[in-house]
C-alpha atoms as a PDB file:
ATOM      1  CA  UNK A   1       0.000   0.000   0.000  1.00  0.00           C
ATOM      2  CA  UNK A   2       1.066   3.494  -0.666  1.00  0.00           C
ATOM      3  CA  UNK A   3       1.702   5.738   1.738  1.00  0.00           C
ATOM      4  CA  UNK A   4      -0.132   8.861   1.222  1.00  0.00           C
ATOM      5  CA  UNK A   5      -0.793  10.771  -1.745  1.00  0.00           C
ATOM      6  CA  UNK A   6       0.281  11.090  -5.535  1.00  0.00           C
ATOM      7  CA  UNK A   7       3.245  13.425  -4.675  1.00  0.00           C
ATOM      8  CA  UNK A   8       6.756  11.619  -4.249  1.00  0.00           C
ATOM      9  CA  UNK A   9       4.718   8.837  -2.886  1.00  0.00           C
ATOM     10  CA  UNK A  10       6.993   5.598  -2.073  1.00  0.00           C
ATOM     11  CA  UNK A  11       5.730   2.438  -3.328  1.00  0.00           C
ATOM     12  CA  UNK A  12       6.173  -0.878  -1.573  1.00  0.00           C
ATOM     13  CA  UNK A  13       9.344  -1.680  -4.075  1.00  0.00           C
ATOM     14  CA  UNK A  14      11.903  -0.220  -3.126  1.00  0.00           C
ATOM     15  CA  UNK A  15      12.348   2.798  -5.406  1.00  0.00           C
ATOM     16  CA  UNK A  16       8.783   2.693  -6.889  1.00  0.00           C
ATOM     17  CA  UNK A  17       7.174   6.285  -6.556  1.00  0.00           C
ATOM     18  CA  UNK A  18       3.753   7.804  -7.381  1.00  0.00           C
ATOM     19  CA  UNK A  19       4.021  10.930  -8.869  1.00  0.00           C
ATOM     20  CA  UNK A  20       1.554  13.752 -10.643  1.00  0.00           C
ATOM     21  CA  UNK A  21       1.129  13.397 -14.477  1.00  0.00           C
ATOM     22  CA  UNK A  22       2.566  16.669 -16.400  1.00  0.00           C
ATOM     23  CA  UNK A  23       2.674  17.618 -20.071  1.00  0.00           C
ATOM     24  CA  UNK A  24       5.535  16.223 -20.337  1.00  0.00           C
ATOM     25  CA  UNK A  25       4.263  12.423 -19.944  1.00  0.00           C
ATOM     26  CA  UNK A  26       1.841  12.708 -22.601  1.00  0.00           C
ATOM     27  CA  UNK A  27       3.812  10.159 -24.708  1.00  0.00           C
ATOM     28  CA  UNK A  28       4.051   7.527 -22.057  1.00  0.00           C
ATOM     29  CA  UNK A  29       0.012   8.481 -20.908  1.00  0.00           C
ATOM     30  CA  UNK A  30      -0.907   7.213 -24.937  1.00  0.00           C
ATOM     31  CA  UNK A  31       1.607   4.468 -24.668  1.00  0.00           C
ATOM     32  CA  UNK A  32      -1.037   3.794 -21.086  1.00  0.00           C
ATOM     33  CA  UNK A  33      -3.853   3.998 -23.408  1.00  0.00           C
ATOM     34  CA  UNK A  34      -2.635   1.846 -25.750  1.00  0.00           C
ATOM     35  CA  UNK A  35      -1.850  -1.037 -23.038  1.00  0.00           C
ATOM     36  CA  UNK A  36      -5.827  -0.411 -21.459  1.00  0.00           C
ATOM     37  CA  UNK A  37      -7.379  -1.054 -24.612  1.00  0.00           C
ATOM     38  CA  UNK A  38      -4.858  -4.047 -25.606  1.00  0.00           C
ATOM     39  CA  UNK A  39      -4.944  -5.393 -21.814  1.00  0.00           C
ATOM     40  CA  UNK A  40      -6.084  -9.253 -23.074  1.00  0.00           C
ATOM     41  CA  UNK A  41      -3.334  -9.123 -25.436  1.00  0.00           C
ATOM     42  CA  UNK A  42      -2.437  -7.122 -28.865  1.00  0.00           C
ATOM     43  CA  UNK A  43      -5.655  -6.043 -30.412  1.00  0.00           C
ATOM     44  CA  UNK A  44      -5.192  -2.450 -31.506  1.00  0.00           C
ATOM     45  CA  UNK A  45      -2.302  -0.415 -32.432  1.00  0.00           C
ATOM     46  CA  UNK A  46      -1.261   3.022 -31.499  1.00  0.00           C
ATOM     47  CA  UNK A  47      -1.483   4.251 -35.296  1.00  0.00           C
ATOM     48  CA  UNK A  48      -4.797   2.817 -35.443  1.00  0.00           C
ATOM     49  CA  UNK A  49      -5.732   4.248 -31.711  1.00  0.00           C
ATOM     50  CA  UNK A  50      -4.623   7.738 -32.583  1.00  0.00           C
ATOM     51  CA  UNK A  51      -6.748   7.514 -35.920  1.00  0.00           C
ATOM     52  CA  UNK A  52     -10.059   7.266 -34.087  1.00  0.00           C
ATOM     53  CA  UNK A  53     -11.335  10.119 -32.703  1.00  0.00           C
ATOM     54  CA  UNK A  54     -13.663   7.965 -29.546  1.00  0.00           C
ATOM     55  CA  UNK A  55     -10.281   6.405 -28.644  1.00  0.00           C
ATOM     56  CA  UNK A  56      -8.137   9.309 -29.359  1.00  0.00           C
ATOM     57  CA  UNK A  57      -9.757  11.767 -27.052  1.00  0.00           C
ATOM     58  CA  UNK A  58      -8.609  10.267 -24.217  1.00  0.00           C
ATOM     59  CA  UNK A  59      -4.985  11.716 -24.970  1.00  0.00           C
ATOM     60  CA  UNK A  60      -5.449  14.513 -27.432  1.00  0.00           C
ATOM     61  CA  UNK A  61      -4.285  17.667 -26.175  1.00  0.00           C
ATOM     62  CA  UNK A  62      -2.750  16.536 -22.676  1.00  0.00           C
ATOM     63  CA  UNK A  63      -3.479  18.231 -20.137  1.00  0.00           C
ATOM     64  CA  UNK A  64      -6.617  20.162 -20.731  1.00  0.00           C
ATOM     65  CA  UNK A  65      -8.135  22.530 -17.780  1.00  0.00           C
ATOM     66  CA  UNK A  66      -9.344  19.936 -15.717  1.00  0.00           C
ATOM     67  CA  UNK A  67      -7.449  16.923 -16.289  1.00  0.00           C
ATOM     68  CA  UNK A  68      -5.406  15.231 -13.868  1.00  0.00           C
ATOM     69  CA  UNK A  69      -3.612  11.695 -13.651  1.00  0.00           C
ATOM     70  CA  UNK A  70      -0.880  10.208 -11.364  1.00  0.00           C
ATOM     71  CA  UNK A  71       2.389   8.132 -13.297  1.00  0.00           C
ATOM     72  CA  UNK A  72       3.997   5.114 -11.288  1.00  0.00           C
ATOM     73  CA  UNK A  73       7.994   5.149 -11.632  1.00  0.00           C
ATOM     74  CA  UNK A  74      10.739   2.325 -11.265  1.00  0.00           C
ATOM     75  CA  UNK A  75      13.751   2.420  -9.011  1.00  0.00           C
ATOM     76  CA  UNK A  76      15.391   3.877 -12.317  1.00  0.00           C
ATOM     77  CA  UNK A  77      12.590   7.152 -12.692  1.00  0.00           C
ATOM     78  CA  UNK A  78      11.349   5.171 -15.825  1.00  0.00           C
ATOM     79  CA  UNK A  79       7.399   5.238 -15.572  1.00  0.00           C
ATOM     80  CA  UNK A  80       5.744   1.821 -15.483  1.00  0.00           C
ATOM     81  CA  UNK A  81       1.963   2.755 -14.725  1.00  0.00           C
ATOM     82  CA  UNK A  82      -0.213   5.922 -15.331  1.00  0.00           C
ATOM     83  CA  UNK A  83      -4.113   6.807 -14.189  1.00  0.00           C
ATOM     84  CA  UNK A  84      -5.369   9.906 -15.699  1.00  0.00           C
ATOM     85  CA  UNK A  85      -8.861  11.414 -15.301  1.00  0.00           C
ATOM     86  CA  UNK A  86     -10.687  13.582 -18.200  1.00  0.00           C
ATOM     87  CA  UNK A  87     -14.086  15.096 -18.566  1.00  0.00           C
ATOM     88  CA  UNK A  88     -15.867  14.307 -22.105  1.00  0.00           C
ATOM     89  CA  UNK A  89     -19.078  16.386 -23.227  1.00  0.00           C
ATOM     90  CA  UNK A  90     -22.055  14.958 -24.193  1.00  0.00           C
ATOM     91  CA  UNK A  91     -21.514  15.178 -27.868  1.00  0.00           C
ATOM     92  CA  UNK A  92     -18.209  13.585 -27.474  1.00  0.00           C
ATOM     93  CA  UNK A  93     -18.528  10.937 -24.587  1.00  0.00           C
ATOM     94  CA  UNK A  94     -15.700   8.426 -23.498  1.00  0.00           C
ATOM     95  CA  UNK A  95     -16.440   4.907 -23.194  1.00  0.00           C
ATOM     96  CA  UNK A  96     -17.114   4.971 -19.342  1.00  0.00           C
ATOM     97  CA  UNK A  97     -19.505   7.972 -19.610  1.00  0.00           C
ATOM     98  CA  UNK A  98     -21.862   9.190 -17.017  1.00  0.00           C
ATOM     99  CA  UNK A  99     -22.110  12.875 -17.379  1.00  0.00           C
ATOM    100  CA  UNK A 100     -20.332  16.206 -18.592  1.00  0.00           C
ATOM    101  CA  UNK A 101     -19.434  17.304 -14.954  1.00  0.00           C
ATOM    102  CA  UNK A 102     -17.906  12.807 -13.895  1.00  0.00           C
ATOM    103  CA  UNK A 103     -14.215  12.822 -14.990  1.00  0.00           C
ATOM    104  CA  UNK A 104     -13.570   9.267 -16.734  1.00  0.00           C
ATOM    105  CA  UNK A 105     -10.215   7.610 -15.300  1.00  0.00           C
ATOM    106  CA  UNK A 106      -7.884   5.602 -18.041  1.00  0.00           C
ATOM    107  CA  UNK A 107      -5.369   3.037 -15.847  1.00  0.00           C
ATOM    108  CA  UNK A 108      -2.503   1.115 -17.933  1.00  0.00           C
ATOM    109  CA  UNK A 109       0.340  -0.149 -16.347  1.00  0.00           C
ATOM    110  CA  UNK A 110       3.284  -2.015 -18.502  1.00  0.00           C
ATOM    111  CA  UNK A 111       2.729  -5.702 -19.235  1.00  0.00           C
ATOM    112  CA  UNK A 112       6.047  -6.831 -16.653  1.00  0.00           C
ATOM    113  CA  UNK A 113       5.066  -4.922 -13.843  1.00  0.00           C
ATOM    114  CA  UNK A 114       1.648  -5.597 -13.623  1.00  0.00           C
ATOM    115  CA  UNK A 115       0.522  -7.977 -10.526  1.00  0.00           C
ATOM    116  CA  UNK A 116       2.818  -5.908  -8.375  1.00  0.00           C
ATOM    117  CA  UNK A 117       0.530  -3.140  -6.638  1.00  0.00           C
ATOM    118  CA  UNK A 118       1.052  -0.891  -9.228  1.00  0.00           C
ATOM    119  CA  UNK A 119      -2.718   0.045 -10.638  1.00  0.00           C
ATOM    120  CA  UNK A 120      -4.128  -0.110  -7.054  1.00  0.00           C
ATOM    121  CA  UNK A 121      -1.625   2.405  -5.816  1.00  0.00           C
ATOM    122  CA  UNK A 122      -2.452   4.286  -8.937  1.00  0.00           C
ATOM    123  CA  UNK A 123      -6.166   4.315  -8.566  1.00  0.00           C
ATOM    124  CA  UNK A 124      -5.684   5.058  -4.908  1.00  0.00           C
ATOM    125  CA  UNK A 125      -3.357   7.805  -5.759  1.00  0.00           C
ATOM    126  CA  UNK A 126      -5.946   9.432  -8.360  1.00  0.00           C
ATOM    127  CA  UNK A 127      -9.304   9.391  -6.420  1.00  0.00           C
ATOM    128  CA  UNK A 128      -7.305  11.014  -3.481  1.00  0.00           C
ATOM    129  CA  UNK A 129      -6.287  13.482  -5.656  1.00  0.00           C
ATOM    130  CA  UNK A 130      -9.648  13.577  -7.003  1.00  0.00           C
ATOM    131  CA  UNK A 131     -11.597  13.766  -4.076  1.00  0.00           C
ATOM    132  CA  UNK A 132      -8.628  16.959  -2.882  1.00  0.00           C
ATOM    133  CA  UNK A 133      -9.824  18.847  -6.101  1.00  0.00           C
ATOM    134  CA  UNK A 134     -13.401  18.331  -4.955  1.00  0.00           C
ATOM    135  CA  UNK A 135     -14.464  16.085  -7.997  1.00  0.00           C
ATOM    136  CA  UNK A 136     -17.272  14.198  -6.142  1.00  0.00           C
ATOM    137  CA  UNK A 137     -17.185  11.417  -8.575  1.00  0.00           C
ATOM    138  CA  UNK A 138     -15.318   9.295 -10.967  1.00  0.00           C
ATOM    139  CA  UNK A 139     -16.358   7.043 -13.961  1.00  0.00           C
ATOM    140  CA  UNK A 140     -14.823   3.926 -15.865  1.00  0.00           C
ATOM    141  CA  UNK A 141     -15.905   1.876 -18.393  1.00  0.00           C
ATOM    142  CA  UNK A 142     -13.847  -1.990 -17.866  1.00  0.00           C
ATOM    143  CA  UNK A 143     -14.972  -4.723 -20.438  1.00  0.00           C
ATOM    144  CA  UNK A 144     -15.724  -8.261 -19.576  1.00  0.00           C
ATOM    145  CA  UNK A 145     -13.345 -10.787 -18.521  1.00  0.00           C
ATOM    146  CA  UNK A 146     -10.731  -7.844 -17.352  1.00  0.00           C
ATOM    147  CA  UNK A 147      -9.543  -8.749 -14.005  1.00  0.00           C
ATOM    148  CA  UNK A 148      -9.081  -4.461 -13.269  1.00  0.00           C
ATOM    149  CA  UNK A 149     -13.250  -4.882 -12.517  1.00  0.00           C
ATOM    150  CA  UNK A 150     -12.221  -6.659  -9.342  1.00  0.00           C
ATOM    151  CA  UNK A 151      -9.846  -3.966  -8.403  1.00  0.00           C
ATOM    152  CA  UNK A 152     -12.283  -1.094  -8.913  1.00  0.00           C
ATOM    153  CA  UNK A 153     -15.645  -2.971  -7.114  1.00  0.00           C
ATOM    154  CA  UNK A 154     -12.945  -3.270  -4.394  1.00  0.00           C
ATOM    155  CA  UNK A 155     -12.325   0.314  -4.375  1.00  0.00           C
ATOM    156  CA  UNK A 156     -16.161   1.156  -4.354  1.00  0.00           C
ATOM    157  CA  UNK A 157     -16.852   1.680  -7.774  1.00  0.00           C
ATOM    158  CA  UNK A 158     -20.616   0.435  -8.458  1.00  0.00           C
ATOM    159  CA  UNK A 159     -21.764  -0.713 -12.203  1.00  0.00           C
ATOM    160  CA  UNK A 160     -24.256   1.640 -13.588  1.00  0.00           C
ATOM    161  CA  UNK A 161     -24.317   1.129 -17.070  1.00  0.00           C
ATOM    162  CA  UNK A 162     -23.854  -1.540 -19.843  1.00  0.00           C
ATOM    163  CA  UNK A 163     -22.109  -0.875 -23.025  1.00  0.00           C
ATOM    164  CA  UNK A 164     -22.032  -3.723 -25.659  1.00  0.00           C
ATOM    165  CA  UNK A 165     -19.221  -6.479 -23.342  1.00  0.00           C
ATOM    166  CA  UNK A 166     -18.672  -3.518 -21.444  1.00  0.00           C
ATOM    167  CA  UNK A 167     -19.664  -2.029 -17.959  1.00  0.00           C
ATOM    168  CA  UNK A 168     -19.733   1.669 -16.897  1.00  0.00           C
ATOM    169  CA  UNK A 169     -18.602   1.491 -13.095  1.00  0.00           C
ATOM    170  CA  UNK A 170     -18.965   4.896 -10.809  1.00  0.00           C
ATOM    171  CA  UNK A 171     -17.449   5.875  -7.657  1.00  0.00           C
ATOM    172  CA  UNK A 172     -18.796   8.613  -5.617  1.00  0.00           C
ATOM    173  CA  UNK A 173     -16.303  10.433  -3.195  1.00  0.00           C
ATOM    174  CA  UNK A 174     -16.393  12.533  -0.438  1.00  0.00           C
ATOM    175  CA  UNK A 175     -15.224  15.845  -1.758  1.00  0.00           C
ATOM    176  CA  UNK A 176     -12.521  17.806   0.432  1.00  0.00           C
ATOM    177  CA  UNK A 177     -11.910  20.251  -1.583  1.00  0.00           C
END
């Protein structure tokens, strides 16, 4: 478990950190992307990603107003892991969309560090964040068969929509902001 929030936060490996996402990681957040939407295995590729706009939205532009994410390092300062959270308007809704005003989180962490801690300290590093910003809730979409669904009912987030072999999963927080 992490030790307090996304800012120089220590991870149980030694070295591991939590840190805020900046402008800077936007390559490594659509590498991210491009591991949550291939997590069963290769299915998409980041040309073919970046060519469609409902997938490509997630990324495009990085950071807007309003965004916010949290990147996972090594021992080394390489990132291994990224959560980032991004409000979609109606016209244009992510995958895991509830309303205008619910920020959408995207998790990826790299295939060889995964079953390690990693997207549980990340998604406990982002709602905390979250919930410090006053965002009062947080929406995901996490298709069938993906074992994240476990992590996230663990963390509280409910199902409240279906999507084709997908479910929309909400958490609502206790704003302290």
């Amino acid at each position: 478990m992490h030790t307090s929030t996304a800012t120089g936060t220590e991870l149980p490996d030694a070295g591991r950190r939590l840190r805020p996402a900046t402008a800077e990681d936007a390559d490594f957040l659509t590498a991210m992307l491009l591991e949550a939407f291939n997590w069963d295995g290769p299915r998409t590729t980041l040309e073919e990603l970046l060519r469609t706009p409902s997938i490509a939205h997630y990324i495009t532009g990085w950071p807007l107003p309003g965004d916010f994410g949290v990147v996972a390092e090594d021992g080394t300062g390489r990132p291994v892991g990224a959560v980032w959270a991004r409000r979609f308007p109606a016209t244009d809704p992510g995958y895991g969309h509830v309303d205008p005003t619910v920020p959408e989180l995207t998790l990826g962490v790299l295939p060889d560090h995964r079953g390690r801690g990693i997207g549980s300290a990340l998604l406990d590093a982002v709602v905390d964040l979250a919930e410090r910003s006053g965002v009062d809730r947080l929406s995901l979409s996490v298709e069938d068969g993906n074992h994240a669904a476990g992590l996230y009912a663990s963390r509280g987030f409910v199902t409240v929509g279906r999507e084709g072999e997908s479910d929309t999963m909400l958490l609502r927080l206790t704003a302290a902001g």
